[in-house]
C-alpha atoms as a PDB file:
ATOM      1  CA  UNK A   1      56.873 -16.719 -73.082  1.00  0.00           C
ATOM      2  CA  UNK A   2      57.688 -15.394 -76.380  1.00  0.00           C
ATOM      3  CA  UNK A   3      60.440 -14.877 -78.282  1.00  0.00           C
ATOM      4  CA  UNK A   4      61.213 -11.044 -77.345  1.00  0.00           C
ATOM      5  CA  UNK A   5      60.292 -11.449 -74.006  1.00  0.00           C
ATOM      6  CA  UNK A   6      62.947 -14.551 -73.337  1.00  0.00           C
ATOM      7  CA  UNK A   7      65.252 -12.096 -75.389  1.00  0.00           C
ATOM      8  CA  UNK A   8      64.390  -9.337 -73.012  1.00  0.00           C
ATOM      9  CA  UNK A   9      64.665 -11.911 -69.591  1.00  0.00           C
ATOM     10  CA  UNK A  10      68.148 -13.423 -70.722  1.00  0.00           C
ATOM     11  CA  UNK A  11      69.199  -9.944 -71.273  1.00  0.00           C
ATOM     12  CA  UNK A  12      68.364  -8.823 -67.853  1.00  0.00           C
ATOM     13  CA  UNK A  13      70.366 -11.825 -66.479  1.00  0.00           C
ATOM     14  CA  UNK A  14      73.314 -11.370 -68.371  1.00  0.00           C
ATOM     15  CA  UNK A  15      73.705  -7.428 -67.725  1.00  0.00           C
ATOM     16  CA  UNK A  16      73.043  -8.133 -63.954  1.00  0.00           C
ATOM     17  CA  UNK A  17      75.729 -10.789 -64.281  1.00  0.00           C
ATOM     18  CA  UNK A  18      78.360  -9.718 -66.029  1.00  0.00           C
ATOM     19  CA  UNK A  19      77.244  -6.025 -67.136  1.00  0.00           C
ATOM     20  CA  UNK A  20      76.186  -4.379 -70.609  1.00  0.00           C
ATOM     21  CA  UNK A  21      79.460  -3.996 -71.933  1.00  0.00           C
ATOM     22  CA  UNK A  22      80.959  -7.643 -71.404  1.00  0.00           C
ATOM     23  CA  UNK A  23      77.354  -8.770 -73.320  1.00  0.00           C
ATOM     24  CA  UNK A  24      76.813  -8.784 -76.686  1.00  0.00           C
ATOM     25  CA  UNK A  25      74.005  -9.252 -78.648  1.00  0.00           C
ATOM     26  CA  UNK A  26      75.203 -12.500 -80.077  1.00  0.00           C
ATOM     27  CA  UNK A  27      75.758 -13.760 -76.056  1.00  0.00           C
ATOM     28  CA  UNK A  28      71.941 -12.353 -75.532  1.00  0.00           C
ATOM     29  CA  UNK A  29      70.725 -14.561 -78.622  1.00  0.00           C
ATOM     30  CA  UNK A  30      72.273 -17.844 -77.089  1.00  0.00           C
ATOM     31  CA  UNK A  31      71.363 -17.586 -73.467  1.00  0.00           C
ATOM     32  CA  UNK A  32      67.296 -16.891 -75.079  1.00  0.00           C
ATOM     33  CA  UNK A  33      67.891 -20.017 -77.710  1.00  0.00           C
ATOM     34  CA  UNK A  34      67.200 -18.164 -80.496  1.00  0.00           C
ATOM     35  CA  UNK A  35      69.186 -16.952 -83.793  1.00  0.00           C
ATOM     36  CA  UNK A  36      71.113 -13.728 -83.777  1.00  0.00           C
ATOM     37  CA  UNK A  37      69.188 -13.161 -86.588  1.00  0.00           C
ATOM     38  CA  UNK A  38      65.695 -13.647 -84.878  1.00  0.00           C
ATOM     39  CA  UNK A  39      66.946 -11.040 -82.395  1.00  0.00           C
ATOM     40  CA  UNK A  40      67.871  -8.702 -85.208  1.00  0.00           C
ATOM     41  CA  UNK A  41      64.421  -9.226 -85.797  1.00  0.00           C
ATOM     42  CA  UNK A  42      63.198  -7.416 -82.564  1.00  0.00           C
ATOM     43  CA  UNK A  43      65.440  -5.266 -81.472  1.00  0.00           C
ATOM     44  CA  UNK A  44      67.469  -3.406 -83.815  1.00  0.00           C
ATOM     45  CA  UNK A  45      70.691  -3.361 -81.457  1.00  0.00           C
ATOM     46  CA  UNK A  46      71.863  -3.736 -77.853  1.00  0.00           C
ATOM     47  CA  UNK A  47      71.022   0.031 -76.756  1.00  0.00           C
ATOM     48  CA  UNK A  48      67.541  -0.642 -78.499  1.00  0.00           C
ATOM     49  CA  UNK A  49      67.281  -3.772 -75.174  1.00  0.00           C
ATOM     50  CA  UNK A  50      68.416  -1.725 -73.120  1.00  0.00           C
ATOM     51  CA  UNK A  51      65.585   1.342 -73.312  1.00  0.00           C
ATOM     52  CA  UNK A  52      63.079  -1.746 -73.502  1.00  0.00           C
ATOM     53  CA  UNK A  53      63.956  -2.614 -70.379  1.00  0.00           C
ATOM     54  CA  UNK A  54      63.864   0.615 -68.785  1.00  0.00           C
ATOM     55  CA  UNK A  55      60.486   0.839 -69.455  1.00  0.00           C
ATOM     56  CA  UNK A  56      59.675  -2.636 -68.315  1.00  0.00           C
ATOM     57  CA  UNK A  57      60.979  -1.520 -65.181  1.00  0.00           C
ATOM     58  CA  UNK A  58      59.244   1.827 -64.827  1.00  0.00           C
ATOM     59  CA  UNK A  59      56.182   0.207 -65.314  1.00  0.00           C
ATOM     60  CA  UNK A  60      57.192  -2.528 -63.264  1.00  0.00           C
ATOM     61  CA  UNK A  61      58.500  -0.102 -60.694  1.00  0.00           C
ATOM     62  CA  UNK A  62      55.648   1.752 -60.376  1.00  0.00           C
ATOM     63  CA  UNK A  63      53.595  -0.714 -58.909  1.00  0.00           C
ATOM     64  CA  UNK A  64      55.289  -0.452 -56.023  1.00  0.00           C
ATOM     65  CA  UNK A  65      54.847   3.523 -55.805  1.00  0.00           C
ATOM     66  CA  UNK A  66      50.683   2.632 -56.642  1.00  0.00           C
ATOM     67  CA  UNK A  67      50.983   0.151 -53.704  1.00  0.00           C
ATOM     68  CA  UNK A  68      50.853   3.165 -51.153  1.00  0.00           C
ATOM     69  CA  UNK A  69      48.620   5.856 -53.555  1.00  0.00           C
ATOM     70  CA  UNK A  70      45.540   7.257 -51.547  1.00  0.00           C
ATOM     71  CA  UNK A  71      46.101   4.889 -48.115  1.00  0.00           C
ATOM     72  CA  UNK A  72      46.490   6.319 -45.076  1.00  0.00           C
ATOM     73  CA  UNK A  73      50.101   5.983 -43.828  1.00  0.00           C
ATOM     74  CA  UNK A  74      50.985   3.366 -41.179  1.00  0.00           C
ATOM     75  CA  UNK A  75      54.127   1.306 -40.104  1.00  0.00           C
ATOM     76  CA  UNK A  76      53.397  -1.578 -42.608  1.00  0.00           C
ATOM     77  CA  UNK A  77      52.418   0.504 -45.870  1.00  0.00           C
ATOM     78  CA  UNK A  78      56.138   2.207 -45.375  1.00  0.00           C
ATOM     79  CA  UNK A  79      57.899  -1.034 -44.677  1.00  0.00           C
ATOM     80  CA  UNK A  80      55.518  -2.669 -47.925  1.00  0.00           C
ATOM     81  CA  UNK A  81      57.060   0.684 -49.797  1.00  0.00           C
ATOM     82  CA  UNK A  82      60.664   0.399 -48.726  1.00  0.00           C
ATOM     83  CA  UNK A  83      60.612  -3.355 -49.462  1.00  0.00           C
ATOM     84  CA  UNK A  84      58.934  -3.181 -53.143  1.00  0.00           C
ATOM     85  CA  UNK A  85      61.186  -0.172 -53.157  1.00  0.00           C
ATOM     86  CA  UNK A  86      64.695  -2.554 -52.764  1.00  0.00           C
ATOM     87  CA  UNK A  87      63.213  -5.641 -54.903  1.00  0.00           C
ATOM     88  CA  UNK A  88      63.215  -3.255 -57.682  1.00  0.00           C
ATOM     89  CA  UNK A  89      66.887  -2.372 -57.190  1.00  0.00           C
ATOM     90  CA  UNK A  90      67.875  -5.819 -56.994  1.00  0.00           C
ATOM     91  CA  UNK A  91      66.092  -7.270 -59.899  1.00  0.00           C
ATOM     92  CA  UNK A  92      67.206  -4.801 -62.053  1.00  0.00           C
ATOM     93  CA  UNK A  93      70.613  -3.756 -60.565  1.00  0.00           C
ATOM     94  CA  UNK A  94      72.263  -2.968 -63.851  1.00  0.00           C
ATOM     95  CA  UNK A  95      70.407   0.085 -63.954  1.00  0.00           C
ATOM     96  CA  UNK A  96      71.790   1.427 -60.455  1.00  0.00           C
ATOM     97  CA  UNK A  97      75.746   0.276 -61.522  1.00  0.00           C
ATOM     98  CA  UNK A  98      75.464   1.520 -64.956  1.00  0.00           C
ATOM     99  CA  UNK A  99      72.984   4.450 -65.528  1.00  0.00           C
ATOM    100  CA  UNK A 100      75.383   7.403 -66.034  1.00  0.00           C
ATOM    101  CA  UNK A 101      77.945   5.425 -68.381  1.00  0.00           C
ATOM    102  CA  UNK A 102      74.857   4.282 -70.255  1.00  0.00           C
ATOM    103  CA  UNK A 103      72.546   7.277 -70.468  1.00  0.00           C
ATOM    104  CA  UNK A 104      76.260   8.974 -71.901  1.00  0.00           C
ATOM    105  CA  UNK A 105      76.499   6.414 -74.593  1.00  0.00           C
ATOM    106  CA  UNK A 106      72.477   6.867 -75.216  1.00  0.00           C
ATOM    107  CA  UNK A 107      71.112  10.008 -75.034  1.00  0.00           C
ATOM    108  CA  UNK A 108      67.267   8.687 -75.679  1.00  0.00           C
ATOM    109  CA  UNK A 109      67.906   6.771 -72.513  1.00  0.00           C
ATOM    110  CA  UNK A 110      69.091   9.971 -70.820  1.00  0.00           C
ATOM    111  CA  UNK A 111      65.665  11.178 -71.993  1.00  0.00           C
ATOM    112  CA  UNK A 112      63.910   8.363 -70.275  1.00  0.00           C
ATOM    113  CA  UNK A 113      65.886   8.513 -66.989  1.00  0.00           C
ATOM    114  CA  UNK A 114      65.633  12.315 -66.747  1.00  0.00           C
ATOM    115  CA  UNK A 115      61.889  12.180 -66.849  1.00  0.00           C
ATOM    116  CA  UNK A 116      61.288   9.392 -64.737  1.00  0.00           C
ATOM    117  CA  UNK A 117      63.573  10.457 -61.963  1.00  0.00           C
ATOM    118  CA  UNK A 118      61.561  14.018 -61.888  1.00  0.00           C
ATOM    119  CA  UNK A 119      58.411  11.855 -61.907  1.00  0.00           C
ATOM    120  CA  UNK A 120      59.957   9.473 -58.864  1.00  0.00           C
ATOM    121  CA  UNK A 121      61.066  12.586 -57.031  1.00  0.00           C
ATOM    122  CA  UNK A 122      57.076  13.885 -57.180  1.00  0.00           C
ATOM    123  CA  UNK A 123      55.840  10.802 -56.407  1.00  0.00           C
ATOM    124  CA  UNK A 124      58.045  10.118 -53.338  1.00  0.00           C
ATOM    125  CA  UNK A 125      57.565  13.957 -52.097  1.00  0.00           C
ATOM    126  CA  UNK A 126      53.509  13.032 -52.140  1.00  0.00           C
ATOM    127  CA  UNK A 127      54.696  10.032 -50.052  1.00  0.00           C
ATOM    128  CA  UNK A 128      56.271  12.093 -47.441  1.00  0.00           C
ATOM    129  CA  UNK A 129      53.599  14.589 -47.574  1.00  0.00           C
ATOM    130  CA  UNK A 130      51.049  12.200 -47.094  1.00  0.00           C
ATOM    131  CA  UNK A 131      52.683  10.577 -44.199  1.00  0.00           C
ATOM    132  CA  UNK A 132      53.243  14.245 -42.792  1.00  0.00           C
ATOM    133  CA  UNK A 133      49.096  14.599 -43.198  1.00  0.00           C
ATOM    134  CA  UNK A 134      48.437  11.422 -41.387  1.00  0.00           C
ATOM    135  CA  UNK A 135      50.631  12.520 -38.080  1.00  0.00           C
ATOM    136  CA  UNK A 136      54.043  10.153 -38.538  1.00  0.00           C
ATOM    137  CA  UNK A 137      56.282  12.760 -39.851  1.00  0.00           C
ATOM    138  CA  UNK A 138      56.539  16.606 -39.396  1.00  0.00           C
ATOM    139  CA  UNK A 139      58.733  18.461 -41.512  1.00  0.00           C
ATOM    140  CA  UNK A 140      57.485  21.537 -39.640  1.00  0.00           C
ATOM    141  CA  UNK A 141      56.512  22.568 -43.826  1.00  0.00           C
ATOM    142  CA  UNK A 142      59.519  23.205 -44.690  1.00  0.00           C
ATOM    143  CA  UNK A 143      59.743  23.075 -48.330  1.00  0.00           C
ATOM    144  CA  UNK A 144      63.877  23.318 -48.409  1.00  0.00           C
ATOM    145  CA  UNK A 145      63.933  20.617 -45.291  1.00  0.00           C
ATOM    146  CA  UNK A 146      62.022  18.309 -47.566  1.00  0.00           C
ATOM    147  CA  UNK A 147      63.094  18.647 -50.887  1.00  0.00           C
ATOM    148  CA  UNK A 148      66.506  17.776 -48.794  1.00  0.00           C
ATOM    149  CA  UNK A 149      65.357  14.782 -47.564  1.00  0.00           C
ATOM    150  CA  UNK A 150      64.066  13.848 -50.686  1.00  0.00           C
ATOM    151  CA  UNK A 151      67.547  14.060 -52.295  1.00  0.00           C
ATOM    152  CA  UNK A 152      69.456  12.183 -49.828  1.00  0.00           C
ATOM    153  CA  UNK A 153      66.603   9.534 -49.978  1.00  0.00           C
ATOM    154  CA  UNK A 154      67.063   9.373 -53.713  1.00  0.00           C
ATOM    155  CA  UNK A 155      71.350   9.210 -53.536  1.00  0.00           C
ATOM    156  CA  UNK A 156      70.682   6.382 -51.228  1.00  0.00           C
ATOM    157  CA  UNK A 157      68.505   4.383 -52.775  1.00  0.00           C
ATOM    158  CA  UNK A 158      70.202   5.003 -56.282  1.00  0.00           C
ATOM    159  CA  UNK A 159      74.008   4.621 -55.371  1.00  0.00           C
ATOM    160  CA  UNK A 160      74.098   2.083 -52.460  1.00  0.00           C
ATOM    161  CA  UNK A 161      74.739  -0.521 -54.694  1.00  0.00           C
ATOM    162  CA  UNK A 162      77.437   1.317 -56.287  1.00  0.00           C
ATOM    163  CA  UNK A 163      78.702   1.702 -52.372  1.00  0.00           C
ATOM    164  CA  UNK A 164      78.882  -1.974 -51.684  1.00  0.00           C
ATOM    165  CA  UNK A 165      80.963  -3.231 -54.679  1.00  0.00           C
ATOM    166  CA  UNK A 166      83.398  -0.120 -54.162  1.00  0.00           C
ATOM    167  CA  UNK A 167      84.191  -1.365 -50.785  1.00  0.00           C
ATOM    168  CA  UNK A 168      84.533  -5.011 -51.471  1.00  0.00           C
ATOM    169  CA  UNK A 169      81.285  -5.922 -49.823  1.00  0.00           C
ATOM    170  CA  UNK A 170      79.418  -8.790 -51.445  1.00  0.00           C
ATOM    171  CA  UNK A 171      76.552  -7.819 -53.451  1.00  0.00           C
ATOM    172  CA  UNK A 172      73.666  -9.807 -52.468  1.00  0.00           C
ATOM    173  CA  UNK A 173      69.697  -8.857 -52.182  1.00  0.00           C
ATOM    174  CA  UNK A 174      69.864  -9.224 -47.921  1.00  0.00           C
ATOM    175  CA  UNK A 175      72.641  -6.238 -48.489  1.00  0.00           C
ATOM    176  CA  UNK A 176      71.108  -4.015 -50.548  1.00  0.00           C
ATOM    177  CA  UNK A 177      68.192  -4.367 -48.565  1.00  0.00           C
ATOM    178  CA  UNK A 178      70.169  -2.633 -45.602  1.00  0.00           C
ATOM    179  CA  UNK A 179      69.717   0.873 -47.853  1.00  0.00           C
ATOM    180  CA  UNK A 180      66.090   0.769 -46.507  1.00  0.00           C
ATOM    181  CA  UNK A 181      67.675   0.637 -42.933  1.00  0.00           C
ATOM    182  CA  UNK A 182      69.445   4.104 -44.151  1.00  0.00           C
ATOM    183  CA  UNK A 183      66.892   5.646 -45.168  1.00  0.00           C
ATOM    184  CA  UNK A 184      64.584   5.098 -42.313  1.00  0.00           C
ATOM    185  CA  UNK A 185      67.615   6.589 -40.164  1.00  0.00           C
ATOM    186  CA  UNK A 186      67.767   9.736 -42.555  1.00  0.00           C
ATOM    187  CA  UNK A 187      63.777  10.004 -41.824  1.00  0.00           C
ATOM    188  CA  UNK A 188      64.332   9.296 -37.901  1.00  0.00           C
ATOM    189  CA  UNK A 189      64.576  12.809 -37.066  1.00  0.00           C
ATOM    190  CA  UNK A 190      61.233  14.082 -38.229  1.00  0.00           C
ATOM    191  CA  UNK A 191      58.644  11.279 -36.932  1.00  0.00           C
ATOM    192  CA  UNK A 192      56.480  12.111 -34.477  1.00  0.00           C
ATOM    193  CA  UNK A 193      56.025   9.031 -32.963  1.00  0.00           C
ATOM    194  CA  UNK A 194      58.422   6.452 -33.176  1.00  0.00           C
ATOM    195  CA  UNK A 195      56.790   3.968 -31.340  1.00  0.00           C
ATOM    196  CA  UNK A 196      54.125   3.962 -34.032  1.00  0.00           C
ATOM    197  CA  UNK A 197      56.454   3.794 -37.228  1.00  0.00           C
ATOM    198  CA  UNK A 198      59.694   2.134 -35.959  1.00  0.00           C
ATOM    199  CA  UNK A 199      59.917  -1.832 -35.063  1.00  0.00           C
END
């Protein structure tokens, strides 16, 4: 591993630990080994990690939405979706506690959420779509029905985190992973055959 990658890792750890504000760059620099000065040497300043990281995880993230691209729906591809889906959240759950407090300080960050939500929401539509073309959902094509769904989908999977530590619940990967639970229930109503899509 090199040197701004173990910089970028002990970041990740730290902000999922103790989040971005209790960090500092000089806390990043010990937990990687290396010199404050080194990581002056990558990465201008702390915002500067943070956008890096977004895009690590959009491109990391998107994996999981290129896991289900051009296969024909079935139980296991939407359970392999919903679980890539929540391993995201958890490995980079800063994001999900943070990302309105931080896009606010950052506005290019705002720039890279902004697009990449509208690119999520598209990409998660042509899910849903595609699942209504293979016969496990009908949305009877309702455009406002969907574009619904797709919102409360999206408010679930983006602020159940932020759910769990306002109630006092502890904050663990098996918990988060109850969201996909959710969002199968907000999806219950329109399958066609729940036999073939529900265990």
């Amino acid at each position: 591993m090199g040197t701004k990658e173990a910089i970028l890792e002990s970041a990740m750890v730290l902000f999922n630990e103790y989040g971005t504000g209790r960090v500092s760059t000089n806390h990043i620099a010990e937990e990687a080994g290396v010199s404050p000065g080194n990581l002056y040497y990558h990465f201008k300043n702390k915002e500067e990690i943070i956008r890096k990281l977004f895009d690590v995880m959009v491109a990391d993230w998107s994996s999981v939405y290129e896991s289900v691209d051009g296969k024909v729906f079935t139980l296991a591809i939407g359970e392999e979706f919903l679980i890539g889906h929540y391993e995201m959240l958890w490995k980079y759950r800063f994001f999900s506690r943070e990302m309105v407090a931080l896009i606010q300080k950052d506005p290019l960050l705002g720039e890279k959420q902004f697009a990449t939500y509208a690119q999520r929401m598209n990409q998660l539509e042509a899910i849903l779509l595609n699942a209504e073309k293979d016969g496990f959902i009908d949305f009877r094509s309702d455009k406002v029905l969907i574009e619904n769904v797709l919102t409360i989908i999206m408010v679930i999977s983006n602020q159940f985190l932020i759910h769990l530590e306002s109630v006092g619940a502890d904050v663990t990967k098996k918990e988060l992973g109850k969201g996909a639970a959710l969002v199968l229930q907000v999806l219950r109503p329109y399958f066609v055959n729940e036999d073939g899509f529900i265990s």
